[in-house]
N, C-alpha and C. Protein backbone atom coordinates (compact mmCIF):
# COMPACT_ATOMS: atom_id res chain seq x y z
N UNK A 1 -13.40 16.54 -1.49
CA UNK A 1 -14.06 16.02 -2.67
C UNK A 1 -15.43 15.49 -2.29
N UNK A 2 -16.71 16.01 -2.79
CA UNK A 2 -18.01 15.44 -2.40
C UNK A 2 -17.70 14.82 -3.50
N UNK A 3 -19.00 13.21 -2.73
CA UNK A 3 -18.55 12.00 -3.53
C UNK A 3 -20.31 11.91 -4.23
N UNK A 4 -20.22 11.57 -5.67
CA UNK A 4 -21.17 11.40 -6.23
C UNK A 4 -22.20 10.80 -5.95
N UNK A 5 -23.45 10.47 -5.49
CA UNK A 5 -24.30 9.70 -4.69
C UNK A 5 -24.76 8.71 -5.85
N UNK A 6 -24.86 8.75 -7.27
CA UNK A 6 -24.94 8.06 -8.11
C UNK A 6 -24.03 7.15 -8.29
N UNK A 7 -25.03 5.90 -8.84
CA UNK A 7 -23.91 4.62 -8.77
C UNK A 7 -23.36 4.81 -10.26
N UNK A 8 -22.64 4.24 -11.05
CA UNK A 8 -21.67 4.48 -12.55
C UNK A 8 -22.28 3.09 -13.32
N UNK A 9 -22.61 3.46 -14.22
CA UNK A 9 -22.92 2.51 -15.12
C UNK A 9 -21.12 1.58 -15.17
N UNK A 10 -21.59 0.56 -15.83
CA UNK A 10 -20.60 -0.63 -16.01
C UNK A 10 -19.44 -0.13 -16.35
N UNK A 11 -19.69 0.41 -17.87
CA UNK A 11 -18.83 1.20 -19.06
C UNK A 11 -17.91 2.43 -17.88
N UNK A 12 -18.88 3.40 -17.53
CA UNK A 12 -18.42 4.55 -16.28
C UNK A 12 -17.27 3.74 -15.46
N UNK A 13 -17.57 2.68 -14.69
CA UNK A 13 -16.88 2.20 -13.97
C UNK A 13 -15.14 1.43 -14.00
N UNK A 14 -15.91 1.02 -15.41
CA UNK A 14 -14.79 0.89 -15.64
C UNK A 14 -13.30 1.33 -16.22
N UNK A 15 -13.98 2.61 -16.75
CA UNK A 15 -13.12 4.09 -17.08
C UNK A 15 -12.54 4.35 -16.05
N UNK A 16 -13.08 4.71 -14.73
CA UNK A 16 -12.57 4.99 -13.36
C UNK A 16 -11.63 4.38 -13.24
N UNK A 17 -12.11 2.95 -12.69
CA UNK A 17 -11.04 1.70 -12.36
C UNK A 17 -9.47 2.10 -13.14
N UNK A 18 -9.60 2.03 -14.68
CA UNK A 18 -8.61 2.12 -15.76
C UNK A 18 -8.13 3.35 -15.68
N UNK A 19 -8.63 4.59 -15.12
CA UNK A 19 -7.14 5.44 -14.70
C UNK A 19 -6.80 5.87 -13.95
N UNK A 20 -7.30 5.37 -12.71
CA UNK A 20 -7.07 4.78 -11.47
C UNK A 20 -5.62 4.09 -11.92
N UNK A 21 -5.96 2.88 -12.15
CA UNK A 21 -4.70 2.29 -12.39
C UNK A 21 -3.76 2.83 -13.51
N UNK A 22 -3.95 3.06 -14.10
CA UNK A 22 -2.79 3.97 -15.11
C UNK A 22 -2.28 5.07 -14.22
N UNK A 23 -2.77 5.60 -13.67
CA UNK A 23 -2.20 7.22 -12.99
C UNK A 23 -1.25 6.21 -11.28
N UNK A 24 -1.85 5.90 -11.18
CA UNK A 24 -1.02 4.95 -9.90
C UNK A 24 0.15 4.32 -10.89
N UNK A 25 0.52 3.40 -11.88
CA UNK A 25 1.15 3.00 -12.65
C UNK A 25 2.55 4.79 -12.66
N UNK A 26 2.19 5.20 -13.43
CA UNK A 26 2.51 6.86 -13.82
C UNK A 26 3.23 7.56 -12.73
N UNK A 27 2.39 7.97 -11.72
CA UNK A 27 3.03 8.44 -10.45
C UNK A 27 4.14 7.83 -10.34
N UNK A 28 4.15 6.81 -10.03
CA UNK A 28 5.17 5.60 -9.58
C UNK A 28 6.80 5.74 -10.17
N UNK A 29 6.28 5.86 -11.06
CA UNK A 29 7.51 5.71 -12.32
C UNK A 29 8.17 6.91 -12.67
N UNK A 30 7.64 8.29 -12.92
CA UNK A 30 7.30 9.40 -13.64
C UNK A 30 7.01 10.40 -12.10
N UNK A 31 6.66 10.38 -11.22
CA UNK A 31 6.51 11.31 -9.73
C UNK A 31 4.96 11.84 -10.57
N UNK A 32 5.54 13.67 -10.31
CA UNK A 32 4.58 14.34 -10.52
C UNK A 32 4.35 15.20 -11.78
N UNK A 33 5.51 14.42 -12.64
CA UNK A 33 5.71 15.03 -13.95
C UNK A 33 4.48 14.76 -14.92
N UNK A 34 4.02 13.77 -14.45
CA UNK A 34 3.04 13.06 -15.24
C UNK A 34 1.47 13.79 -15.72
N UNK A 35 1.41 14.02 -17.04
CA UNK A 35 0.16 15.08 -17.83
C UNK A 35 -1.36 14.00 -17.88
N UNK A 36 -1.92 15.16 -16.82
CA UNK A 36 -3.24 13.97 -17.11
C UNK A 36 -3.44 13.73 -18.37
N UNK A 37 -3.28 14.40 -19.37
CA UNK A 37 -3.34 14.02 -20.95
C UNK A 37 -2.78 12.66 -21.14
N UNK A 38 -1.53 12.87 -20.67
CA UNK A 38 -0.87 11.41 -20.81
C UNK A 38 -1.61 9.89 -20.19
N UNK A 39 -2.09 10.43 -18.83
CA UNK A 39 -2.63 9.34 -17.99
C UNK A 39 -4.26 8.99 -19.39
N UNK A 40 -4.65 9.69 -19.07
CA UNK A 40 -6.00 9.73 -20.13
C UNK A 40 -5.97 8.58 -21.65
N UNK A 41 -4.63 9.01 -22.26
CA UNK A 41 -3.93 8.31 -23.51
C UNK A 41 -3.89 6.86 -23.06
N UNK A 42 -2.92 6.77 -21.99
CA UNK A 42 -2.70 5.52 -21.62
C UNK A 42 -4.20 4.61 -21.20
N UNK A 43 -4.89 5.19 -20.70
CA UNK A 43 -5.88 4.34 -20.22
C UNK A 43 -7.20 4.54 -21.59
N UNK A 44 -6.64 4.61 -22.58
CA UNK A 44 -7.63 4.30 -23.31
C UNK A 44 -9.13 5.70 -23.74
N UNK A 45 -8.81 6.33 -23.11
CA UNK A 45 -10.01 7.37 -23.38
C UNK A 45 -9.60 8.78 -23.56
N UNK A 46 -10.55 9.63 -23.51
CA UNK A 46 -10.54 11.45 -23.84
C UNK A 46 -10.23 11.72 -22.86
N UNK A 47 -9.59 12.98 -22.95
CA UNK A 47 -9.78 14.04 -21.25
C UNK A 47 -10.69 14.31 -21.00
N UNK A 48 -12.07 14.57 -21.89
CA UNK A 48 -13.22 14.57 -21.13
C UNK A 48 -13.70 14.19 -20.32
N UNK A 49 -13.39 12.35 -20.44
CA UNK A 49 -13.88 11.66 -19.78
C UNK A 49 -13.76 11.37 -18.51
N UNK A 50 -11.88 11.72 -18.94
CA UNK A 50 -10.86 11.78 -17.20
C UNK A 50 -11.77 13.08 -16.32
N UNK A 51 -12.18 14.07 -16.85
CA UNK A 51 -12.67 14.77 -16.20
C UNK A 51 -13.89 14.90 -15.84
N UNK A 52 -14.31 14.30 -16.49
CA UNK A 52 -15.86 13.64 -16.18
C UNK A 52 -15.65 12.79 -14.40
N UNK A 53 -14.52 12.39 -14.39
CA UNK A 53 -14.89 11.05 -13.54
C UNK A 53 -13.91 12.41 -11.97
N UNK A 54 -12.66 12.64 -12.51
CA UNK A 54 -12.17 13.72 -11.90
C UNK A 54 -11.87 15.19 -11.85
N UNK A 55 -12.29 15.90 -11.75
CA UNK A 55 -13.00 17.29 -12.30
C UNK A 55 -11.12 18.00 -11.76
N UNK A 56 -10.13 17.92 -11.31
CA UNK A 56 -9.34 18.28 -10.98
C UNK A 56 -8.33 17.51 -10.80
N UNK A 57 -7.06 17.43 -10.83
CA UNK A 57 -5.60 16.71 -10.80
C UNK A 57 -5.75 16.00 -9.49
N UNK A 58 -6.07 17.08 -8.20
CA UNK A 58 -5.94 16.78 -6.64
C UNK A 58 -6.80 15.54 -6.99
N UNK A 59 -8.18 15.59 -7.12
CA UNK A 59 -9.35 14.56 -7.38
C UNK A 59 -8.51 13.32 -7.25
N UNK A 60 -7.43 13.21 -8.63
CA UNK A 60 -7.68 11.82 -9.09
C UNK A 60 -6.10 11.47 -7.81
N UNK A 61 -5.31 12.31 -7.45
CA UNK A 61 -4.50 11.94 -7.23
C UNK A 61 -4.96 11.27 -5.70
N UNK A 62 -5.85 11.73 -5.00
CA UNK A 62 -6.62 11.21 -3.88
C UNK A 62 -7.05 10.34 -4.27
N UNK A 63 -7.81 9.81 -5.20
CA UNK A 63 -8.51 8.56 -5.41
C UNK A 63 -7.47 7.70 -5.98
N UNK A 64 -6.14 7.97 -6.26
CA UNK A 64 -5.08 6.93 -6.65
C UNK A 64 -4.48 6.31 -5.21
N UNK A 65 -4.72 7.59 -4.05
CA UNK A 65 -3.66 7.10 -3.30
C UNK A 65 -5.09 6.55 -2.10
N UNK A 66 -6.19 6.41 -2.40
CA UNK A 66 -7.09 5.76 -1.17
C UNK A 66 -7.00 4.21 -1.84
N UNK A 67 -7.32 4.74 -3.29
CA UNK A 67 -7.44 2.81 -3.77
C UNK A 67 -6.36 1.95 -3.69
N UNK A 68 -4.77 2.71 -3.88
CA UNK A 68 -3.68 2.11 -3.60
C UNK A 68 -3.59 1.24 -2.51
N UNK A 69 -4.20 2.21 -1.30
CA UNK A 69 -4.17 1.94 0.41
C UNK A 69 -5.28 0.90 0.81
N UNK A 70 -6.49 0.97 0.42
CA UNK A 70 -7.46 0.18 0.56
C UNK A 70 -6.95 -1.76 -0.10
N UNK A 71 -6.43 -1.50 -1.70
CA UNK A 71 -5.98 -2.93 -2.24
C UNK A 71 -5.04 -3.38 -1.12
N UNK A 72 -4.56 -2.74 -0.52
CA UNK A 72 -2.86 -3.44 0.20
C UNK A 72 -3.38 -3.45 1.48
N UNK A 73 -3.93 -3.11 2.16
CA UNK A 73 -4.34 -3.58 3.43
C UNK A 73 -5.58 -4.70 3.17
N UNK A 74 -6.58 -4.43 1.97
CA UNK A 74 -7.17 -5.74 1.68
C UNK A 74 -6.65 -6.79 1.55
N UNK A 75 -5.51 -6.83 0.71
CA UNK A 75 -4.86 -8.08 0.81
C UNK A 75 -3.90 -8.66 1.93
N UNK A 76 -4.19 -8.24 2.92
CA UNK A 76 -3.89 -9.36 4.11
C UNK A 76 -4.65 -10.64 4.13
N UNK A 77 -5.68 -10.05 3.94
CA UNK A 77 -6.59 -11.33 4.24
C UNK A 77 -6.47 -11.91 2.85
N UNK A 78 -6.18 -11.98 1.70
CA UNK A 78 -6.58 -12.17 0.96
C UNK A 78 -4.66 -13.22 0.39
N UNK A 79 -4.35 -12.60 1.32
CA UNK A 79 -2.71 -13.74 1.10
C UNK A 79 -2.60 -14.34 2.36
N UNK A 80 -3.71 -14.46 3.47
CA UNK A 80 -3.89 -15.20 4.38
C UNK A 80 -4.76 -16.58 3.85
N UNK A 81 -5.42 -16.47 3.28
CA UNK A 81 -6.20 -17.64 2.78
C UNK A 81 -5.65 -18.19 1.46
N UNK A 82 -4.37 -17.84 0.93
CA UNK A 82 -3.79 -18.85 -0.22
C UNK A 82 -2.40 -19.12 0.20
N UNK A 83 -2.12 -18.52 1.92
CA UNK A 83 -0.26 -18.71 2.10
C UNK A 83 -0.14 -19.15 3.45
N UNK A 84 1.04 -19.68 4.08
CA UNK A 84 1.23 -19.68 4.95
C UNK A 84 1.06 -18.20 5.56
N UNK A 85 1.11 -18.12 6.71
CA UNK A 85 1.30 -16.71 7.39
C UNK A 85 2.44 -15.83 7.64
N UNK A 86 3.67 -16.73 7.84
CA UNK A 86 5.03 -16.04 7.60
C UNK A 86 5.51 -15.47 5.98
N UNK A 87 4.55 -16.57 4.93
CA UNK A 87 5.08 -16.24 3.60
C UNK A 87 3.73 -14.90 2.68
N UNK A 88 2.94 -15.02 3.80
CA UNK A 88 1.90 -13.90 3.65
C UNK A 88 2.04 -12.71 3.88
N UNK A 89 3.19 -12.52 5.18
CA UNK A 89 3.64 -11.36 5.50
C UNK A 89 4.78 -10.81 4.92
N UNK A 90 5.36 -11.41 4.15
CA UNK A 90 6.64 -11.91 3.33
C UNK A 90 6.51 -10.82 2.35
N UNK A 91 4.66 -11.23 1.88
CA UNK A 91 4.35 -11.14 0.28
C UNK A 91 3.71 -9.72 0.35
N UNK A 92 3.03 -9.00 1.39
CA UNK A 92 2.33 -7.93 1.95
C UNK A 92 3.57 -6.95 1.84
N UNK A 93 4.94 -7.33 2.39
CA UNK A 93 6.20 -6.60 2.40
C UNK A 93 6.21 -6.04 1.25
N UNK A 94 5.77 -6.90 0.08
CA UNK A 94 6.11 -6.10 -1.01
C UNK A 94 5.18 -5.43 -1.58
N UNK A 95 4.12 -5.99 -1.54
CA UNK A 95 2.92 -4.82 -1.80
C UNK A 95 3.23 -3.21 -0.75
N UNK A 96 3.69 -3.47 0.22
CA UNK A 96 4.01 -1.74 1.04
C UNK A 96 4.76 -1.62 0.15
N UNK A 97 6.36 -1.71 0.01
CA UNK A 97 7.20 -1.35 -0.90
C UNK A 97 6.65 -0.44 -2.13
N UNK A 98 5.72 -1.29 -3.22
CA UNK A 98 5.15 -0.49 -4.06
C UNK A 98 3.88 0.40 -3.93
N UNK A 99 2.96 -0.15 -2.54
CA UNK A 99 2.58 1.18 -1.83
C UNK A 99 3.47 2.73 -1.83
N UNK A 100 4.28 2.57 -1.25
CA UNK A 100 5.64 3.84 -0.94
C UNK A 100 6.14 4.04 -1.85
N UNK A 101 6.34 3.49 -3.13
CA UNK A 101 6.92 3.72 -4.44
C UNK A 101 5.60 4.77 -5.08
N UNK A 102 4.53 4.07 -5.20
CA UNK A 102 3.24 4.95 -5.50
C UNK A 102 2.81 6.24 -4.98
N UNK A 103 3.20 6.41 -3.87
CA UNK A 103 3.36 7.43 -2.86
C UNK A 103 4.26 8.62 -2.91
N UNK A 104 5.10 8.01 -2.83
CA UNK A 104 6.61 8.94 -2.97
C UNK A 104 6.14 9.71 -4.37
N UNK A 105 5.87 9.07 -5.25
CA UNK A 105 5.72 9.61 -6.85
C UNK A 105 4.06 10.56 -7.04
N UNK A 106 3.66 10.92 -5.61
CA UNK A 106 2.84 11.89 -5.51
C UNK A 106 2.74 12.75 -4.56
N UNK A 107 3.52 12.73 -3.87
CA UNK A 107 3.87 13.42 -3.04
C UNK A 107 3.73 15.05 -2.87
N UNK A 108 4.16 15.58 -3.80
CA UNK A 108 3.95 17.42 -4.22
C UNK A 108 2.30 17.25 -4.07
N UNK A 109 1.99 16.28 -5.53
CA UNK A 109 0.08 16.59 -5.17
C UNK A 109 -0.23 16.45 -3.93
N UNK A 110 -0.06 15.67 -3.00
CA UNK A 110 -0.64 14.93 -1.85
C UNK A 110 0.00 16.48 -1.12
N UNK A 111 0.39 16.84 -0.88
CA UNK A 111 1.12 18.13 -0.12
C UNK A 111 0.17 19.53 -0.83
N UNK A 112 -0.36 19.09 -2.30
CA UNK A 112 -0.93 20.25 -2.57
C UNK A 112 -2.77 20.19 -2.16
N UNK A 113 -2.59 19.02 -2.11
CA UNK A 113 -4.23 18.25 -1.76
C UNK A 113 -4.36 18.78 -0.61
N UNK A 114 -3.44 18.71 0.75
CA UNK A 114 -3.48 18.51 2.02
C UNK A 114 -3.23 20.30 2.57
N UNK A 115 -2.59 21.42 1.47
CA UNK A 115 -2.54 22.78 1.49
C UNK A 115 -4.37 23.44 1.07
N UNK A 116 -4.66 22.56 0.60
CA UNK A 116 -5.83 22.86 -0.07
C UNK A 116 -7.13 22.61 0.96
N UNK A 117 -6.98 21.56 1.96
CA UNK A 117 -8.09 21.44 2.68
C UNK A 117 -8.44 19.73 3.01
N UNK A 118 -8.04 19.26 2.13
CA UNK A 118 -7.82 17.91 2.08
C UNK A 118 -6.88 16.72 3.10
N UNK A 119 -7.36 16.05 3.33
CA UNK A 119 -6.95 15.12 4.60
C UNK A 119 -6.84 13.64 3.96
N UNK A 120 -6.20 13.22 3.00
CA UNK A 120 -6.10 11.85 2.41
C UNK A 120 -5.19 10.97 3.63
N UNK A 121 -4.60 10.86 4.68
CA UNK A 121 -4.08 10.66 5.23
C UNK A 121 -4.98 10.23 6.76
N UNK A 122 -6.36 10.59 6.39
CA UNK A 122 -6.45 10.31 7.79
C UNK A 122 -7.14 8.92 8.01
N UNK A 123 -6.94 7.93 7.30
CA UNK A 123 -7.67 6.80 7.99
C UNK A 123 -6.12 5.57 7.47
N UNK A 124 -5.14 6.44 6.97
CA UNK A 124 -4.07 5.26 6.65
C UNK A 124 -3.42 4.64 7.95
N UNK A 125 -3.19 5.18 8.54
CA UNK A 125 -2.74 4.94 9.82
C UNK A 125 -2.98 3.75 10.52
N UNK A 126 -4.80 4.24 10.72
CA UNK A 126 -5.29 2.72 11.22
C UNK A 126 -5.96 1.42 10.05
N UNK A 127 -5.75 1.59 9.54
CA UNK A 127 -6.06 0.49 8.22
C UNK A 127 -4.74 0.07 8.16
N UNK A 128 -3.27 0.63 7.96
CA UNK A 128 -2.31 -0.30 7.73
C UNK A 128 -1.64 -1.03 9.25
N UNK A 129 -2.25 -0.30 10.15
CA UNK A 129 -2.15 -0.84 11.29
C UNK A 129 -3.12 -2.08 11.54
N UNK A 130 -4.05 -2.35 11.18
CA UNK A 130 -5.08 -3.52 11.17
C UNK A 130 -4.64 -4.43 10.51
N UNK A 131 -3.97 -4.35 9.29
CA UNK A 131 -3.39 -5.51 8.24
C UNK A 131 -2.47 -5.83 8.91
N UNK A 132 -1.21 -5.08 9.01
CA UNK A 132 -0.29 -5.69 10.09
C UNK A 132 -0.67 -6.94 11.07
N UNK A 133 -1.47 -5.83 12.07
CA UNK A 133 -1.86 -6.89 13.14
C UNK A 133 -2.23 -8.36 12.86
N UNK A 134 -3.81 -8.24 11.90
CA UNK A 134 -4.20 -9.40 11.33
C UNK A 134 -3.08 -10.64 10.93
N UNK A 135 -1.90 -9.98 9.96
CA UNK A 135 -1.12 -10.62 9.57
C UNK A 135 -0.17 -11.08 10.91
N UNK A 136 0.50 -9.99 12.05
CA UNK A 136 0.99 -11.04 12.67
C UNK A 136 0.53 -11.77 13.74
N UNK A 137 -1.06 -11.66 13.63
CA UNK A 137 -1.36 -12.62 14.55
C UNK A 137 -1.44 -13.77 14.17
N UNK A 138 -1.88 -13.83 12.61
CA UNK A 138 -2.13 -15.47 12.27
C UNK A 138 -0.37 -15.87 12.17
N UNK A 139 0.34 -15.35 12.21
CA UNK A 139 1.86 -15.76 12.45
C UNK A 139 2.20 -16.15 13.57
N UNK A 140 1.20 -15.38 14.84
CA UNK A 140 1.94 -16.00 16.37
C UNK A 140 1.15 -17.37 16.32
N UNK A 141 -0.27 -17.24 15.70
CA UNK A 141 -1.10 -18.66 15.88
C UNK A 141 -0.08 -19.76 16.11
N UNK A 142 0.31 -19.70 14.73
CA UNK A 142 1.09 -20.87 13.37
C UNK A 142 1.95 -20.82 14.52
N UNK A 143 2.92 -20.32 15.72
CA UNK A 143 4.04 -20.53 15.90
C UNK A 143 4.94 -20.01 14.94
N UNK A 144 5.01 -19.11 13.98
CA UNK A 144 6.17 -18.53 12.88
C UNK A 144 6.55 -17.41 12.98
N UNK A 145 5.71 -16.87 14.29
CA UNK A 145 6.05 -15.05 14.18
C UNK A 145 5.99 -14.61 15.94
N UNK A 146 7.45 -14.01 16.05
CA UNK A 146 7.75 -13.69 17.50
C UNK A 146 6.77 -12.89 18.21
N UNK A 147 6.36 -13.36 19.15
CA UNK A 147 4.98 -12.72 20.34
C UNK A 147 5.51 -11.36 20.39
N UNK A 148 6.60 -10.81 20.39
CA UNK A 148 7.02 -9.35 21.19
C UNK A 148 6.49 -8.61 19.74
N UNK A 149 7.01 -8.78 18.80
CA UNK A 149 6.64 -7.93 17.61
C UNK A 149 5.65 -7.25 17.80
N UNK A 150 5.29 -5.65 17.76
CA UNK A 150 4.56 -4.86 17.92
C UNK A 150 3.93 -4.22 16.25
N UNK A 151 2.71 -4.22 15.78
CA UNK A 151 2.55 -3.51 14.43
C UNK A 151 3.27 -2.46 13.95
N UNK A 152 3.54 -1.50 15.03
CA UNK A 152 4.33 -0.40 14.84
C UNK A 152 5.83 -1.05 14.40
N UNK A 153 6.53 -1.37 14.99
CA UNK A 153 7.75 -2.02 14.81
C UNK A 153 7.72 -2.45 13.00
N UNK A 154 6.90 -2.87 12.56
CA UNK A 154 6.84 -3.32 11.27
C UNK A 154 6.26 -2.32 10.42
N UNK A 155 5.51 -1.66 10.95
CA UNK A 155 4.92 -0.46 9.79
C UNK A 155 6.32 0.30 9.96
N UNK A 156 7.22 1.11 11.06
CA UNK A 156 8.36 1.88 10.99
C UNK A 156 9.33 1.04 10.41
N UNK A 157 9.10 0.12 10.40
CA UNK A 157 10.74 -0.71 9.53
C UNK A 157 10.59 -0.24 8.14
N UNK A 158 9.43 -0.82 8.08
CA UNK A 158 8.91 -0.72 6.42
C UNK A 158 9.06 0.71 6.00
N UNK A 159 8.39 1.39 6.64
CA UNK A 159 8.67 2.60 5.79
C UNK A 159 10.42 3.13 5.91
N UNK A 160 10.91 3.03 6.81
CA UNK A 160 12.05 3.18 6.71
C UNK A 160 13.02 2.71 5.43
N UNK A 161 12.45 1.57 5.04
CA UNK A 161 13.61 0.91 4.10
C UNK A 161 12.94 1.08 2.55
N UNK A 162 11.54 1.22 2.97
CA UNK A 162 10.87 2.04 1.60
C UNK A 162 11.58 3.27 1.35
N UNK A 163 11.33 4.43 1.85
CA UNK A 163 11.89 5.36 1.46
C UNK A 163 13.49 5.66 1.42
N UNK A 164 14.18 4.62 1.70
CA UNK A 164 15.77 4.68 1.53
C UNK A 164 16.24 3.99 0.16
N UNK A 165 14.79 3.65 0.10
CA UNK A 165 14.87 2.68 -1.79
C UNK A 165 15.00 3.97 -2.60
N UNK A 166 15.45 5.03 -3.10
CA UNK A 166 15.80 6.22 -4.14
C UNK A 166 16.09 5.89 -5.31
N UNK A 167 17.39 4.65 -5.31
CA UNK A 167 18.13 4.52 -6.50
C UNK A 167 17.61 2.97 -6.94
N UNK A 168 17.62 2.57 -8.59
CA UNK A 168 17.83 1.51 -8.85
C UNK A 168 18.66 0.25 -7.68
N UNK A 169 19.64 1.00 -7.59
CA UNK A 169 20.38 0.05 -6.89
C UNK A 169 19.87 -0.41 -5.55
N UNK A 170 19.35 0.46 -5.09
CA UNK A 170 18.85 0.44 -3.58
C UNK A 170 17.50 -0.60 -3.88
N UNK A 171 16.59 -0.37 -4.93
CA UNK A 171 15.51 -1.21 -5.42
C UNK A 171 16.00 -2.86 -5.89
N UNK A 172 17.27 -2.97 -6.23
CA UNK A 172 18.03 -4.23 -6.65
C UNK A 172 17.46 -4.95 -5.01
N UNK A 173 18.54 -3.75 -4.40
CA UNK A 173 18.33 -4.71 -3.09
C UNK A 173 17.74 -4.72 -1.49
N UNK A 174 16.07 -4.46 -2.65
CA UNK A 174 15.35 -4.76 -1.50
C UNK A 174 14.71 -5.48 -0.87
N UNK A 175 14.51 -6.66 -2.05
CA UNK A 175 14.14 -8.17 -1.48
C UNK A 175 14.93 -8.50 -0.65
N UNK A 176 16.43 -8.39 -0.60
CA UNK A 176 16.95 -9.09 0.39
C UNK A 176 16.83 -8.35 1.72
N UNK A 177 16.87 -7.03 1.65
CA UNK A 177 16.37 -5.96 3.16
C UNK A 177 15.53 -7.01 3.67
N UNK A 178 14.36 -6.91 2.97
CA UNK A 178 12.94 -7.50 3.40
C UNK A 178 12.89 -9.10 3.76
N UNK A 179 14.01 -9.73 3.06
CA UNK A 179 13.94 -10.78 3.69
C UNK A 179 14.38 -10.59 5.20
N UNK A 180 15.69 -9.86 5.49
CA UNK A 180 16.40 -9.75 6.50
C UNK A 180 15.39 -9.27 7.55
N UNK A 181 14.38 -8.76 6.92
CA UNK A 181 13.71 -7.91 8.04
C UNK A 181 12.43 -9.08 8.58
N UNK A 182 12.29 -10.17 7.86
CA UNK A 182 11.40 -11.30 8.11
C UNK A 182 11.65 -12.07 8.78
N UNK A 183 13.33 -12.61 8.49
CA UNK A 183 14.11 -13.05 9.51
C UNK A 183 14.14 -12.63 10.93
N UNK A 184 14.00 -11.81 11.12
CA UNK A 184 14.12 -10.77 12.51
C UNK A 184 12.58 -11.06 12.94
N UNK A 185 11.76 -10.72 12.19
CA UNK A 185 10.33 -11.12 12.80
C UNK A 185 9.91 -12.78 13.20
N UNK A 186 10.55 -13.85 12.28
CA UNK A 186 10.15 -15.09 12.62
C UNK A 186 10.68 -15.26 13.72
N UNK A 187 10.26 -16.52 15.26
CA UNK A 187 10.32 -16.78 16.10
C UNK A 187 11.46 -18.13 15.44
N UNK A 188 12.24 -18.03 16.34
CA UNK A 188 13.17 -19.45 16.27
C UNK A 188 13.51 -19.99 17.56
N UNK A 189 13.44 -21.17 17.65
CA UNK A 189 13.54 -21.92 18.90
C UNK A 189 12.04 -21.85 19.93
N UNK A 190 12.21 -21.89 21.12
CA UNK A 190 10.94 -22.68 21.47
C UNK A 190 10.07 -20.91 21.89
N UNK A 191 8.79 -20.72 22.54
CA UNK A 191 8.22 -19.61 22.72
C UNK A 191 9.36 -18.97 24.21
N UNK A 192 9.03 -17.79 24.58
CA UNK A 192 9.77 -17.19 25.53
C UNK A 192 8.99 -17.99 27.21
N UNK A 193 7.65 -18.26 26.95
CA UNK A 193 7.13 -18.92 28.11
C UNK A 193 6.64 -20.17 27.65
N UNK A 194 7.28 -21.46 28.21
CA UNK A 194 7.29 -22.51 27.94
C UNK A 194 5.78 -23.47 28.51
N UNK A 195 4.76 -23.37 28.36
CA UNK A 195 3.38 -24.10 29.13
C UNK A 195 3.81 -25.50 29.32
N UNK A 196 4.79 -26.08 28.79
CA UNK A 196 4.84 -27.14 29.28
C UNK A 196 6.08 -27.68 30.57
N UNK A 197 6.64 -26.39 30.79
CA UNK A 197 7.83 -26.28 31.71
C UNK A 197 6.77 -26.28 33.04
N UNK A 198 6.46 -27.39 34.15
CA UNK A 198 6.24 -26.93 35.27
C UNK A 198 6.76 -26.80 36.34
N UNK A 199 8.18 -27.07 36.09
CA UNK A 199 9.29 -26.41 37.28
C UNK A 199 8.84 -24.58 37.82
């Protein structure tokens, strides 16, 4: 996708933004059944306009799943400065969750994007690997989050228990997964090397 070098008037922009979020909304819920007509309806405007902003399905479904990825690794920092750090990483858990819910429900496109020439995938890796980190370092700071924990260890949990979420039921109970899986990350009892032990 060459990216427009023109900046979007206010009005423009905010069309974008709005089915951006409607089509992320859609995916989610609906996979890949979902009629850009429909997305278009919902967010208030023409198909013209949707196509004005995305000239093709692949288009928008790439720009649903970079802005998805970009908000949720932004907000590390951004539930670092209103939370503790254990209840920040807590709260990030669930933003992945509906990351992978958003995901999963585009999947065929993202497979038809990526048959096509397209590489939406290549900077997720290290961006959700950076939030991680960020997040559990201000956790080892605090004393709330075990030194061994590796980013990987938490990005593979997560997706693991994301994509085993299929059914309602499995979605009932995934707060408590995620708690269980926080539990496992917090440090309890004293650090593994004691600085104040000088025996």
């Amino acid at each position: 996708m060459t990216a427009d070098p023109r900046p979007l008037r206010a009005d423009a922009r905010r069309n974008r933004d709005r089915l951006i979020e409607v089509a992320a909304r859609a995916f989610a819920q609906d996979g890949t059944n979902v009629t850009l007509g429909a997305v278009a309806k919902e967010a208030g405007v023409g198909i013209g306009t949707l196509y004005r902003h995305f000239a093709t399905r692949e288009e928008l479904v790439e720009a649903v799943y970079r802005t998805e990825l970009e908000k949720l690794c932004a907000s590390a920092s951004e539930l670092l400065r209103t939370q503790a750090p254990d209840a920040a990483l807590r709260a990030w858990m669930d933003g992945f969750v509906r990351y992978m819910t958003t995901k999963r429900g585009m999947s065929e496109a993202l497979r038809a994007l990526i048959a096509g020439g397209g590489d939406p995938f290549s900077r997720s890796r290290a961006m959700l690997t950076a939030a991680i980190t960020e997040l559990l370092g201000a956790g080892r700071e605090a004393g709330l989050v075990r030194a061994d924990i590796e980013p990987d260890d938490v990005l593979f949990s997560l997706s693991g228990l994301s994509l085993a979420a299929t059914t309602p039921e499995h979605h009932a109970r995934m707060a408590r997964l995620l708690d269980l899986l926080m539990d496992g990350l917090r440090r309890h009892g004293p650090p593994a090397t004691d600085p104040t032990n000088t025996r």
